[in-house]
PDB file of N, CA and C in Angstrom:
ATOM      1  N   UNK A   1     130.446  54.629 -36.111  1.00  0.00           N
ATOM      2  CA  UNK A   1     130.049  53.429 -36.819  1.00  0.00           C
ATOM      3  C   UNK A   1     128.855  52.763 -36.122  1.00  0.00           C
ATOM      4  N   UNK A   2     128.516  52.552 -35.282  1.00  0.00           N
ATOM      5  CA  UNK A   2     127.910  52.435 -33.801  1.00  0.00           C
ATOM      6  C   UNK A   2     126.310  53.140 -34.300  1.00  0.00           C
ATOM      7  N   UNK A   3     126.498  54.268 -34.141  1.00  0.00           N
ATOM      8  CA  UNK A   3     125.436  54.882 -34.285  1.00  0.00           C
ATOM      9  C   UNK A   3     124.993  54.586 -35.934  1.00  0.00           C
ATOM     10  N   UNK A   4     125.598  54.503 -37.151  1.00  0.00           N
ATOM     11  CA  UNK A   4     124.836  54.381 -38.016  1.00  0.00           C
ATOM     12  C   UNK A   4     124.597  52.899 -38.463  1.00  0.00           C
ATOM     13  N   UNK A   5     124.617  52.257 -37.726  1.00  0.00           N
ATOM     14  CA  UNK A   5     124.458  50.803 -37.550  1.00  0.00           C
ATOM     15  C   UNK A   5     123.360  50.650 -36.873  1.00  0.00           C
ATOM     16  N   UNK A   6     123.258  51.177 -36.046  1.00  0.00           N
ATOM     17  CA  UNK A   6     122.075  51.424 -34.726  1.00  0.00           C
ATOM     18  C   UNK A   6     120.540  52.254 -35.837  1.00  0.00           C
ATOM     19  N   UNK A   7     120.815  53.180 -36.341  1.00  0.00           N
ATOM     20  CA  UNK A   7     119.938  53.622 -37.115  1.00  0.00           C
ATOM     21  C   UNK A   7     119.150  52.967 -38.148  1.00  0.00           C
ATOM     22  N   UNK A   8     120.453  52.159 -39.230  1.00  0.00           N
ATOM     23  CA  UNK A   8     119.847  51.659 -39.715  1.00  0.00           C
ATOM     24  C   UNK A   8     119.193  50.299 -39.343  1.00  0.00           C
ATOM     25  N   UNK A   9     119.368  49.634 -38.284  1.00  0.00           N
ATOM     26  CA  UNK A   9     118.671  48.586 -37.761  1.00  0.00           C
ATOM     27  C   UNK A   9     117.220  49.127 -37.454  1.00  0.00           C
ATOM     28  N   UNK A  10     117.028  50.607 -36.947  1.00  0.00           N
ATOM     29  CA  UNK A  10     115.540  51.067 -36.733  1.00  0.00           C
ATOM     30  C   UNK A  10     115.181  51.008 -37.881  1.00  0.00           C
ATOM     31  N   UNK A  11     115.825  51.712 -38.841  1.00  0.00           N
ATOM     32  CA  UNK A  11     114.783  52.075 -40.506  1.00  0.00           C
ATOM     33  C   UNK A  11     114.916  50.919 -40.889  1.00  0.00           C
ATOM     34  N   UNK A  12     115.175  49.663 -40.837  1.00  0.00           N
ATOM     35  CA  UNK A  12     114.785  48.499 -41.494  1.00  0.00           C
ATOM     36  C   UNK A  12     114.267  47.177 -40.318  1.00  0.00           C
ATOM     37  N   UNK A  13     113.393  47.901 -39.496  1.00  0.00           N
ATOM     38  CA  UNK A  13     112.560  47.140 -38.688  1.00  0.00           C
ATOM     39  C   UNK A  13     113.295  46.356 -37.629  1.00  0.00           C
ATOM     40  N   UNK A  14     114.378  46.940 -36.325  1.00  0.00           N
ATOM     41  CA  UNK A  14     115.202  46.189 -35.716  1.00  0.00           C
ATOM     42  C   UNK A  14     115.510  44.645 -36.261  1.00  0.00           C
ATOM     43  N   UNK A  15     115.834  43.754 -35.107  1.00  0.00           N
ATOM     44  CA  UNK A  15     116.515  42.742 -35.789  1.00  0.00           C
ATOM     45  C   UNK A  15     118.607  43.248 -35.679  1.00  0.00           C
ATOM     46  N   UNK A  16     118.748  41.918 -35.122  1.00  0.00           N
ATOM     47  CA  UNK A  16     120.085  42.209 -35.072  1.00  0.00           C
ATOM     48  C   UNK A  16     120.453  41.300 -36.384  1.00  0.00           C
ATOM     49  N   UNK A  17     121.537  42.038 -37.009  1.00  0.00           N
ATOM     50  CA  UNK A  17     122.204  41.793 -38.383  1.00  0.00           C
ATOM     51  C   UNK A  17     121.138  41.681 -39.525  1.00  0.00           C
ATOM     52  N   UNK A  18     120.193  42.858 -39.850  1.00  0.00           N
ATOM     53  CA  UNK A  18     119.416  43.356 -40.377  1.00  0.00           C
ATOM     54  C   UNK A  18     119.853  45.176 -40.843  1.00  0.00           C
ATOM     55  N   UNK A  19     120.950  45.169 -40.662  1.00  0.00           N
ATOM     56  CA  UNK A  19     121.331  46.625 -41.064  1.00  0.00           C
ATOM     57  C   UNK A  19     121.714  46.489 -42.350  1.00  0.00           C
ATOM     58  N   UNK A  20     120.747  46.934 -43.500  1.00  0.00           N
ATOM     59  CA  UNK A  20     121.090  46.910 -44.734  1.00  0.00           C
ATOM     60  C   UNK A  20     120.981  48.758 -45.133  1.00  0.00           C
ATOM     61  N   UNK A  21     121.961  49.392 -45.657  1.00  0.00           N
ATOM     62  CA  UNK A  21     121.681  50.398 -46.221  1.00  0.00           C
ATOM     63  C   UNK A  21     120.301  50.388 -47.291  1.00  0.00           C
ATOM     64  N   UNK A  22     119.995  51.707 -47.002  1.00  0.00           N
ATOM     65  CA  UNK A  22     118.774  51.500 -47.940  1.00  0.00           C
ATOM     66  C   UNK A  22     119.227  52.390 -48.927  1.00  0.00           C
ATOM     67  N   UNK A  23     118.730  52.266 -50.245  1.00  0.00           N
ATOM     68  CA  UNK A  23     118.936  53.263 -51.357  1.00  0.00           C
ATOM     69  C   UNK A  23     120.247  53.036 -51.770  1.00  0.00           C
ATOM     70  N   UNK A  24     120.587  54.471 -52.505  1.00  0.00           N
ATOM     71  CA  UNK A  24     122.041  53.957 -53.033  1.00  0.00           C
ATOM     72  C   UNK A  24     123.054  54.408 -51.835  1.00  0.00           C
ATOM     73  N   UNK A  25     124.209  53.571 -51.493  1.00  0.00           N
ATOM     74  CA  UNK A  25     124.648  53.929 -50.285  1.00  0.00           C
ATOM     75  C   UNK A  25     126.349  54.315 -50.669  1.00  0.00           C
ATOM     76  N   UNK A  26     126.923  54.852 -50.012  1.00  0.00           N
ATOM     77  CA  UNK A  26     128.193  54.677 -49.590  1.00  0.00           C
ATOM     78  C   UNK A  26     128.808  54.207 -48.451  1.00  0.00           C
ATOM     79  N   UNK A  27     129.580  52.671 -48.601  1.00  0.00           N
ATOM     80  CA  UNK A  27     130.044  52.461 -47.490  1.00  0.00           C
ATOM     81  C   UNK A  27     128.493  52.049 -46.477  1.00  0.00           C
ATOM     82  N   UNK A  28     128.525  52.509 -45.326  1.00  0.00           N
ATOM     83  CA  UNK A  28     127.760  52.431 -44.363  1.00  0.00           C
ATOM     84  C   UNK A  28     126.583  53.153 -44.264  1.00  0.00           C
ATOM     85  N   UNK A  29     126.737  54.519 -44.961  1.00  0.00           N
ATOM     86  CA  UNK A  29     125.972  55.459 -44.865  1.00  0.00           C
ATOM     87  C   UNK A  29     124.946  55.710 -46.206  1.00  0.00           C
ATOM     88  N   UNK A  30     123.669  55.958 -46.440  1.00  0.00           N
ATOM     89  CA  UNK A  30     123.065  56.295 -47.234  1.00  0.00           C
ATOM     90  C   UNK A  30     123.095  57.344 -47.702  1.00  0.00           C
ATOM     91  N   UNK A  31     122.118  57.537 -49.078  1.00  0.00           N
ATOM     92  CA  UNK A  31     122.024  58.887 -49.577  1.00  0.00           C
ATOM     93  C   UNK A  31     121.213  59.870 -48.758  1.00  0.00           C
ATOM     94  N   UNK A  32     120.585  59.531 -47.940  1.00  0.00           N
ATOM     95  CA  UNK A  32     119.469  60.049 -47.598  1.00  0.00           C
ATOM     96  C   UNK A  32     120.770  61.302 -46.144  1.00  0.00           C
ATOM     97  N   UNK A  33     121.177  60.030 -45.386  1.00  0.00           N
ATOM     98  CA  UNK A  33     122.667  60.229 -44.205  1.00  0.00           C
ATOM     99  C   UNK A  33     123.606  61.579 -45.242  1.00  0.00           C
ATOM    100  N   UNK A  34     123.725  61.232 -46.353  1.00  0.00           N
ATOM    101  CA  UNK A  34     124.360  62.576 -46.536  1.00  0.00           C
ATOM    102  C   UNK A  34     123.557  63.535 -46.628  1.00  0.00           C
ATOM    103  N   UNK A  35     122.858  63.940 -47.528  1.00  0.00           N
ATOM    104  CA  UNK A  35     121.965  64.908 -48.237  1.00  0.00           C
ATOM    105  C   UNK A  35     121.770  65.087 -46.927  1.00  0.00           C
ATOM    106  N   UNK A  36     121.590  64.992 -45.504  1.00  0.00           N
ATOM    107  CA  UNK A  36     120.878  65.540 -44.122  1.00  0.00           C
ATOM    108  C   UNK A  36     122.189  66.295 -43.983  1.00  0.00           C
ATOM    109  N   UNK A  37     123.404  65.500 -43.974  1.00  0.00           N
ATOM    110  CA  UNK A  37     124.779  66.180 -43.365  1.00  0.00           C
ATOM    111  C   UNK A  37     125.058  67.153 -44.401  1.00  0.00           C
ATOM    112  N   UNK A  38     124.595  67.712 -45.878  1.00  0.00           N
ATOM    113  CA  UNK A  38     124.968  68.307 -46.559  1.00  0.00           C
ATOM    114  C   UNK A  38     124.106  69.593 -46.286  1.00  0.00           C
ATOM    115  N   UNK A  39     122.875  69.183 -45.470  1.00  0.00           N
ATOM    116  CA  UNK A  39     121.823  70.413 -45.236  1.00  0.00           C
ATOM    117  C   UNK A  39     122.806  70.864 -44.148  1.00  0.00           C
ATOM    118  N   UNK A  40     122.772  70.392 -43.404  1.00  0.00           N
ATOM    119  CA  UNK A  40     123.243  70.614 -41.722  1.00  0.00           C
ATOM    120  C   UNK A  40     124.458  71.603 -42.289  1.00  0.00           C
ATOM    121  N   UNK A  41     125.374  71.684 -42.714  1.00  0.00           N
ATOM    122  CA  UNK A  41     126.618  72.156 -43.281  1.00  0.00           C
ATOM    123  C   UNK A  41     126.046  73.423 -43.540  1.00  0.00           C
ATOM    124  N   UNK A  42     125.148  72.980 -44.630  1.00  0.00           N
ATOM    125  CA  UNK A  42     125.185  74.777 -45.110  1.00  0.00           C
ATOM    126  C   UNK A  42     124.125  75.896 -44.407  1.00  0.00           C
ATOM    127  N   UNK A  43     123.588  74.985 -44.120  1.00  0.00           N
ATOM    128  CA  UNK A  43     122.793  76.114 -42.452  1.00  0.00           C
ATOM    129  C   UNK A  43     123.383  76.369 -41.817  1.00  0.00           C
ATOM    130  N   UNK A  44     124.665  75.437 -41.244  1.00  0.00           N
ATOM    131  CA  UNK A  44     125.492  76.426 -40.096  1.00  0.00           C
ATOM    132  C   UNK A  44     126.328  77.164 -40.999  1.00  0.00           C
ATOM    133  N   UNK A  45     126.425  77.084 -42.100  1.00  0.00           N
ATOM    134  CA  UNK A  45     127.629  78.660 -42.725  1.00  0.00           C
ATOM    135  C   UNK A  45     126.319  79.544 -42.851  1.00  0.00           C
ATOM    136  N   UNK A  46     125.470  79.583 -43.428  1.00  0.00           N
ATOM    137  CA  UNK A  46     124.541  80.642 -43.675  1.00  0.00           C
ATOM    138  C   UNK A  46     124.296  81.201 -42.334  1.00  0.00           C
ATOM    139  N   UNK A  47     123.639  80.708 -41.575  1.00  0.00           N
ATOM    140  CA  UNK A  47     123.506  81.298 -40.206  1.00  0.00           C
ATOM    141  C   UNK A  47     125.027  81.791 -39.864  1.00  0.00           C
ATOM    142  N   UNK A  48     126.232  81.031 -39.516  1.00  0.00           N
ATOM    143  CA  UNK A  48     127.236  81.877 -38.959  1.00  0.00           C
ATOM    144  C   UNK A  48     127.746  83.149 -39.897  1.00  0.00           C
ATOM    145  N   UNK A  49     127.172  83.011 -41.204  1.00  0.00           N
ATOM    146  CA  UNK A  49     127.929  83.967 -42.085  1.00  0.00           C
ATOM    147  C   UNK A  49     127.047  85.159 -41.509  1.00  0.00           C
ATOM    148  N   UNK A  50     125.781  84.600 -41.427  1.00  0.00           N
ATOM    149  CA  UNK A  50     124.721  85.773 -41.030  1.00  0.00           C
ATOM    150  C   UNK A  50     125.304  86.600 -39.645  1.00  0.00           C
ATOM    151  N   UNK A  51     125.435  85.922 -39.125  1.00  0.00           N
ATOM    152  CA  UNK A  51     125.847  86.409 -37.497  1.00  0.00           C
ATOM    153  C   UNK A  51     127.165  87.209 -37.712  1.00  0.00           C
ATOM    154  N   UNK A  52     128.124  86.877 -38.895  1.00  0.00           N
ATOM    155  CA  UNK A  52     129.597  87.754 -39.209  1.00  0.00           C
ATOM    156  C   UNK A  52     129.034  88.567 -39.306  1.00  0.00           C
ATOM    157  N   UNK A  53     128.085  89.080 -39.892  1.00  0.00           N
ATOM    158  CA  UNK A  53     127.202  90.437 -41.076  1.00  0.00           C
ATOM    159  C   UNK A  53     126.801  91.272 -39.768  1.00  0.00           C
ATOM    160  N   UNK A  54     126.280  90.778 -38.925  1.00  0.00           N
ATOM    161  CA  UNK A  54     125.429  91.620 -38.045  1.00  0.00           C
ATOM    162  C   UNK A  54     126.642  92.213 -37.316  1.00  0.00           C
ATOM    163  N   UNK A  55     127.392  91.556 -37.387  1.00  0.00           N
ATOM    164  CA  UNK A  55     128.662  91.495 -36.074  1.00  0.00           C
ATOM    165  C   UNK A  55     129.470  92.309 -36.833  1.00  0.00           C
ATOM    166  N   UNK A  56     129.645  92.765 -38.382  1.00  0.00           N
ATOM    167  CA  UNK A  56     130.466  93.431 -38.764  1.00  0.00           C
ATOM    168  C   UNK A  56     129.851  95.119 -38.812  1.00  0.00           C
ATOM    169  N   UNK A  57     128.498  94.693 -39.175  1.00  0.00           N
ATOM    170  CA  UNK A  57     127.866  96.062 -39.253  1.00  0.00           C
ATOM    171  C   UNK A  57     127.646  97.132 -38.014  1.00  0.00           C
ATOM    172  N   UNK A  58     127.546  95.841 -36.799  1.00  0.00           N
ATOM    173  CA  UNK A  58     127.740  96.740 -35.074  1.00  0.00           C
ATOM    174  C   UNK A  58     128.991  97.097 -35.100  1.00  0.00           C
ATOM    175  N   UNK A  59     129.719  96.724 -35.174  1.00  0.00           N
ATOM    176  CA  UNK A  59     131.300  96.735 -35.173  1.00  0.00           C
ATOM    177  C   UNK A  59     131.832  97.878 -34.704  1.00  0.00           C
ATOM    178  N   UNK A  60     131.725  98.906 -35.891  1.00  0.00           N
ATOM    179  CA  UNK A  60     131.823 100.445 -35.953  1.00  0.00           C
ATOM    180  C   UNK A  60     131.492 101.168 -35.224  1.00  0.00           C
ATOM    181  N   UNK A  61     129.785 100.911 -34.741  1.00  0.00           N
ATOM    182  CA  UNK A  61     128.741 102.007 -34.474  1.00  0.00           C
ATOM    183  C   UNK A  61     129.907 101.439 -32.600  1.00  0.00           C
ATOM    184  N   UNK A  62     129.832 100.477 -31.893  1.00  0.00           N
ATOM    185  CA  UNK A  62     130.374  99.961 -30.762  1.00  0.00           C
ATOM    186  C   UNK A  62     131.619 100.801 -30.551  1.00  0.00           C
ATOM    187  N   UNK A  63     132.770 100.598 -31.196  1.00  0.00           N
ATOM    188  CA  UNK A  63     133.941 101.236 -31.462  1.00  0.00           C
ATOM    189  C   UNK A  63     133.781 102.617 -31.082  1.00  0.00           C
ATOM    190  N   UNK A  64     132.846 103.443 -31.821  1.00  0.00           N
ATOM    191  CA  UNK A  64     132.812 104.792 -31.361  1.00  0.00           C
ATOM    192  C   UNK A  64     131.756 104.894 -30.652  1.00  0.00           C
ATOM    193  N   UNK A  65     130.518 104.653 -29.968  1.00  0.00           N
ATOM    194  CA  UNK A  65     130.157 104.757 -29.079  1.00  0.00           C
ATOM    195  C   UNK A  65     130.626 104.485 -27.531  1.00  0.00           C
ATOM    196  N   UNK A  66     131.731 103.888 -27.724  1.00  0.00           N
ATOM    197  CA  UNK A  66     132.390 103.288 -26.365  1.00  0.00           C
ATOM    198  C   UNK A  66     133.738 103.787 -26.155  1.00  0.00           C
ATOM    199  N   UNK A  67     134.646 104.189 -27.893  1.00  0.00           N
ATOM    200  CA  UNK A  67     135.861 104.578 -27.637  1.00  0.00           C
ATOM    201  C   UNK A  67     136.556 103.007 -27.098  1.00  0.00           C
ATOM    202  N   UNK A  68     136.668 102.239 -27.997  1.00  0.00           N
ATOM    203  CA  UNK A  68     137.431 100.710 -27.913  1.00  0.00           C
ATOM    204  C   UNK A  68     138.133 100.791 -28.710  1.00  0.00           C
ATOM    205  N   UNK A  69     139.935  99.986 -28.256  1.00  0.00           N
ATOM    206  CA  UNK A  69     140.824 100.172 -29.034  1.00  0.00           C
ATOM    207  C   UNK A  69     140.244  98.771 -30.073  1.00  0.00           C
ATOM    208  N   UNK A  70     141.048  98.632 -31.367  1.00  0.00           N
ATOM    209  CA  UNK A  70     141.300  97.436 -32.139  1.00  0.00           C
ATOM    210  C   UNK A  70     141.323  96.540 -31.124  1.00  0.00           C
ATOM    211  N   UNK A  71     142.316  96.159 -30.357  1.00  0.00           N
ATOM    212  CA  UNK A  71     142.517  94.522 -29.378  1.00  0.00           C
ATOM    213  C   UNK A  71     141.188  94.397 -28.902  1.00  0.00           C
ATOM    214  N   UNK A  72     140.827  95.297 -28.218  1.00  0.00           N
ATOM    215  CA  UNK A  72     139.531  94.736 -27.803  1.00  0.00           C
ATOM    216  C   UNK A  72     138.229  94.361 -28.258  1.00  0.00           C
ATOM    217  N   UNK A  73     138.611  95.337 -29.485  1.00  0.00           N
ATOM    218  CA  UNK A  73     137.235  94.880 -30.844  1.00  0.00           C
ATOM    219  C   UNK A  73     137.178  93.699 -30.982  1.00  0.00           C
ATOM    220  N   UNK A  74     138.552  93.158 -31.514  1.00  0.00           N
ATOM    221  CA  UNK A  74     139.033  91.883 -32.010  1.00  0.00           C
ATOM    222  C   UNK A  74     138.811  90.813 -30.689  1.00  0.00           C
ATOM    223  N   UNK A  75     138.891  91.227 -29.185  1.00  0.00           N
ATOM    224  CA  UNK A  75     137.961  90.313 -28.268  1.00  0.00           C
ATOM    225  C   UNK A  75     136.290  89.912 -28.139  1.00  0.00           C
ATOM    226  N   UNK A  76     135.796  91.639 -28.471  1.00  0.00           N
ATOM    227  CA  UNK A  76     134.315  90.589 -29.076  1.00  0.00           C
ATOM    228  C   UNK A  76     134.207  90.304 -30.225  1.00  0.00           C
ATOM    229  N   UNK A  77     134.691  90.139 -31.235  1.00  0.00           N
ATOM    230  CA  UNK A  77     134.578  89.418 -32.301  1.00  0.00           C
ATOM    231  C   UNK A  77     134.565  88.092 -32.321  1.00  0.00           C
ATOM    232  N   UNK A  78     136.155  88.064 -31.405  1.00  0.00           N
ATOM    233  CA  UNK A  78     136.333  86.322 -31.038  1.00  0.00           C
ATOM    234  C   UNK A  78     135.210  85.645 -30.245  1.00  0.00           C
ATOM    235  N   UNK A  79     135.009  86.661 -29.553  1.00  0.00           N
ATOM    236  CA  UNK A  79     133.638  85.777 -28.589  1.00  0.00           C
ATOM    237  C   UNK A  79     132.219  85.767 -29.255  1.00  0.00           C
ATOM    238  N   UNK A  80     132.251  85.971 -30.539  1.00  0.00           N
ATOM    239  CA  UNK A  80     130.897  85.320 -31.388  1.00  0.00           C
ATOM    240  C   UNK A  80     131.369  83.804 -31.758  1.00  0.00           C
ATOM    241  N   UNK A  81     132.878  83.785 -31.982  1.00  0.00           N
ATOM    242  CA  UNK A  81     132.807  82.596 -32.314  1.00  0.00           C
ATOM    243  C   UNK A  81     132.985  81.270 -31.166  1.00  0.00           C
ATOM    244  N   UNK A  82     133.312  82.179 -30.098  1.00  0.00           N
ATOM    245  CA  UNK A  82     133.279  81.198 -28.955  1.00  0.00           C
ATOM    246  C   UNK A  82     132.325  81.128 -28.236  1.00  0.00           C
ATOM    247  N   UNK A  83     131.219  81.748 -28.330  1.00  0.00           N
ATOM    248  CA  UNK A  83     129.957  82.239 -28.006  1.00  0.00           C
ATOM    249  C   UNK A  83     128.905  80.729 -28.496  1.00  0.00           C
ATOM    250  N   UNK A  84     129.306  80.737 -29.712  1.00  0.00           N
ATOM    251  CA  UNK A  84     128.607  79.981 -30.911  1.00  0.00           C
ATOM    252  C   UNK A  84     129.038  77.894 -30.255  1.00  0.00           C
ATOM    253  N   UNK A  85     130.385  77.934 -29.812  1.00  0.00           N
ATOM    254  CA  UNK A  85     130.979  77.018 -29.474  1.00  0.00           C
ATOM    255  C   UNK A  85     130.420  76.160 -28.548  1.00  0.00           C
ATOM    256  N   UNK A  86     130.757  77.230 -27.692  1.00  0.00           N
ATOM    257  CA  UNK A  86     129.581  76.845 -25.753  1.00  0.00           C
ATOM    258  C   UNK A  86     128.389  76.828 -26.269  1.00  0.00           C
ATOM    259  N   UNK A  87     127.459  77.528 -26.974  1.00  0.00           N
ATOM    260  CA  UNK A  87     125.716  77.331 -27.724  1.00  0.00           C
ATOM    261  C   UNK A  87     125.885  75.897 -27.703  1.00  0.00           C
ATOM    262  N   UNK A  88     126.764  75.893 -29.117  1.00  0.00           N
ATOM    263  CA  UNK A  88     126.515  74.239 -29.547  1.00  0.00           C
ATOM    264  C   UNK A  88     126.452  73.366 -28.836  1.00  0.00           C
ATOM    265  N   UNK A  89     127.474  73.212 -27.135  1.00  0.00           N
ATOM    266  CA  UNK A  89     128.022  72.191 -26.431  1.00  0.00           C
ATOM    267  C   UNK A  89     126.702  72.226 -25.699  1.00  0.00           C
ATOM    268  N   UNK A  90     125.942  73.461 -25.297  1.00  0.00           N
ATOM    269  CA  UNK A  90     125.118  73.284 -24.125  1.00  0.00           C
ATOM    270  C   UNK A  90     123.746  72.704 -24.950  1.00  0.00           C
ATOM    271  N   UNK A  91     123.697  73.226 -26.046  1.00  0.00           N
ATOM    272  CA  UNK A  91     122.026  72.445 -27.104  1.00  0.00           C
ATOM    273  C   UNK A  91     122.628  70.867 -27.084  1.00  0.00           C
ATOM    274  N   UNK A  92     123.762  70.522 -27.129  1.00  0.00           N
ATOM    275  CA  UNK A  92     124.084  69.273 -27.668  1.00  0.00           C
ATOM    276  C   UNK A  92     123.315  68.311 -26.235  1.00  0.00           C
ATOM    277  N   UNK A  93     123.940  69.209 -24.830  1.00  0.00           N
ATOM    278  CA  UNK A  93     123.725  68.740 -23.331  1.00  0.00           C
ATOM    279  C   UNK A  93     121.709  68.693 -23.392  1.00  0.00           C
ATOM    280  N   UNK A  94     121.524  69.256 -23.946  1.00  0.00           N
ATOM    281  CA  UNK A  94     119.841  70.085 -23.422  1.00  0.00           C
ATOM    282  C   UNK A  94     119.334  68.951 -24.341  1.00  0.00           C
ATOM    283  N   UNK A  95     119.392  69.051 -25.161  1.00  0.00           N
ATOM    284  CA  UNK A  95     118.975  67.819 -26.359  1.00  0.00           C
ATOM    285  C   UNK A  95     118.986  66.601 -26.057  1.00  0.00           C
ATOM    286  N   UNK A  96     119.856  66.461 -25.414  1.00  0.00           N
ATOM    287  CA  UNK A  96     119.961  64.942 -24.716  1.00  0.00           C
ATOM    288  C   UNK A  96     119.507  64.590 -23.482  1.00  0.00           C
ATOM    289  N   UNK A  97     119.165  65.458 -22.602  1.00  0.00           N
ATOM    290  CA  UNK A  97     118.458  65.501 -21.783  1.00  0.00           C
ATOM    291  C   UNK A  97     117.074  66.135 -21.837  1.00  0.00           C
ATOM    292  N   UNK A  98     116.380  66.629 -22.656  1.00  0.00           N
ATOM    293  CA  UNK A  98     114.906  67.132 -22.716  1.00  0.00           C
ATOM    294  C   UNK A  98     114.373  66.412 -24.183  1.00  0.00           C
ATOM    295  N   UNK A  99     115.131  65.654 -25.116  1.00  0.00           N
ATOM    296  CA  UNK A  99     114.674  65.288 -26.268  1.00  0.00           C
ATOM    297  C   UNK A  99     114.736  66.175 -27.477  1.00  0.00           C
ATOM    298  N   UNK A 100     114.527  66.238 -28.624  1.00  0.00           N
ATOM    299  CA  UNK A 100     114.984  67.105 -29.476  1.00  0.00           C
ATOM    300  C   UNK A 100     114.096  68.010 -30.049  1.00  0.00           C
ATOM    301  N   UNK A 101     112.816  67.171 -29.840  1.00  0.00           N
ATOM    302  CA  UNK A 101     111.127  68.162 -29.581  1.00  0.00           C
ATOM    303  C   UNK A 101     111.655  69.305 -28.851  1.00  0.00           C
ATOM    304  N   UNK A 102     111.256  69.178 -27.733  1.00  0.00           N
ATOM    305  CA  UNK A 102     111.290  70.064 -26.620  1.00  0.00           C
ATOM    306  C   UNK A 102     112.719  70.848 -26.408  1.00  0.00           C
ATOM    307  N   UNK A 103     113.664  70.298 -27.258  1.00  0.00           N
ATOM    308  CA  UNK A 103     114.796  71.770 -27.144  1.00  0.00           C
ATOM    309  C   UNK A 103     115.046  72.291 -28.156  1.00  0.00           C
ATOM    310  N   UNK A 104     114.164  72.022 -29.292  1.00  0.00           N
ATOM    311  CA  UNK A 104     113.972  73.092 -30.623  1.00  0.00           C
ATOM    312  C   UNK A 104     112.571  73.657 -29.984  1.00  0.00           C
ATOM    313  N   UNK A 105     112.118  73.822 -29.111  1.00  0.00           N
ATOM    314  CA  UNK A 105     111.141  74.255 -28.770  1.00  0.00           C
ATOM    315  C   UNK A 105     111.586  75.317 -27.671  1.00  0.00           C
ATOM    316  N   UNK A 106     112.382  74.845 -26.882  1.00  0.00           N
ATOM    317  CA  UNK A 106     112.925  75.863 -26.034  1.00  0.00           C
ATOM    318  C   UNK A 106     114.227  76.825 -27.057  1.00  0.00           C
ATOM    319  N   UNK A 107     114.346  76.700 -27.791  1.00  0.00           N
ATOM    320  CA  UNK A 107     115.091  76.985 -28.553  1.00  0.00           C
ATOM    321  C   UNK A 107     114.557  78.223 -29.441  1.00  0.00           C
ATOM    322  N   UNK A 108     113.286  78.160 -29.680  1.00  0.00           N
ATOM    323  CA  UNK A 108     112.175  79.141 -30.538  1.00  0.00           C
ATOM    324  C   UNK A 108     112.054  80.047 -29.655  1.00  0.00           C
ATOM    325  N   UNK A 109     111.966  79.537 -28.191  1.00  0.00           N
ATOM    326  CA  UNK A 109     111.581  80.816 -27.581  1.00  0.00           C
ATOM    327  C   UNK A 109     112.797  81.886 -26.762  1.00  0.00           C
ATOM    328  N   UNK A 110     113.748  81.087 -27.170  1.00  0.00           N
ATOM    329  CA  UNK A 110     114.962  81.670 -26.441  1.00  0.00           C
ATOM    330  C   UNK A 110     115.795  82.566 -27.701  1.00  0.00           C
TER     331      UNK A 110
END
């Protein structure tokens, strides 16, 4: 609540008790606040769906190049998604400490 209170006091020129939603709003949050959270959503399924695809298509070729039972398949599988977990926690850390420029930037090259 905090934070979108805080926001909208920037987009409507600070000033304390100057937080007016702009546009048509719900509640606290604008149209603009969803339609961002509705992008954000479906980029991370497209990208993670993407990453299932790659991860299903190695799958096989791994299995018999290595001679891995099922349990252990099913351990790197799990670790795409826990893989993905720790990503998020450490961009969330890096972002907040280098700014959001500069860790979509380190981010391009990594």
């Amino acid at each position: 609540h905090y934070f979108i209170q805080s926001n909208l006091r920037m987009m409507n020129g600070g000033g304390k008790g100057t937080a007016q939603p702009l546009g048509n709003s719900f509640g606290n949050c604008t149209a603009l606040f969803w339609l961002a959270t509705v992008a954000v959503l479906l980029g991370c399924s497209l990208q993670h769906g993407l990453s299932l695809a790659i991860l299903a298509n190695t799958m096989p070729l791994i299995k018999d190049a290595f001679n891995v039972s099922d349990v252990y398949m099913s351990f790197i599988a799990s670790g795409n998604a826990l893989g993905a977990a720790l990503g998020a926690a450490l961009a969330g850390y890096v972002a907040d400490r280098l700014g959001r420029r500069k860790s979509l930037l380190l981010n391009s090259i990594f």
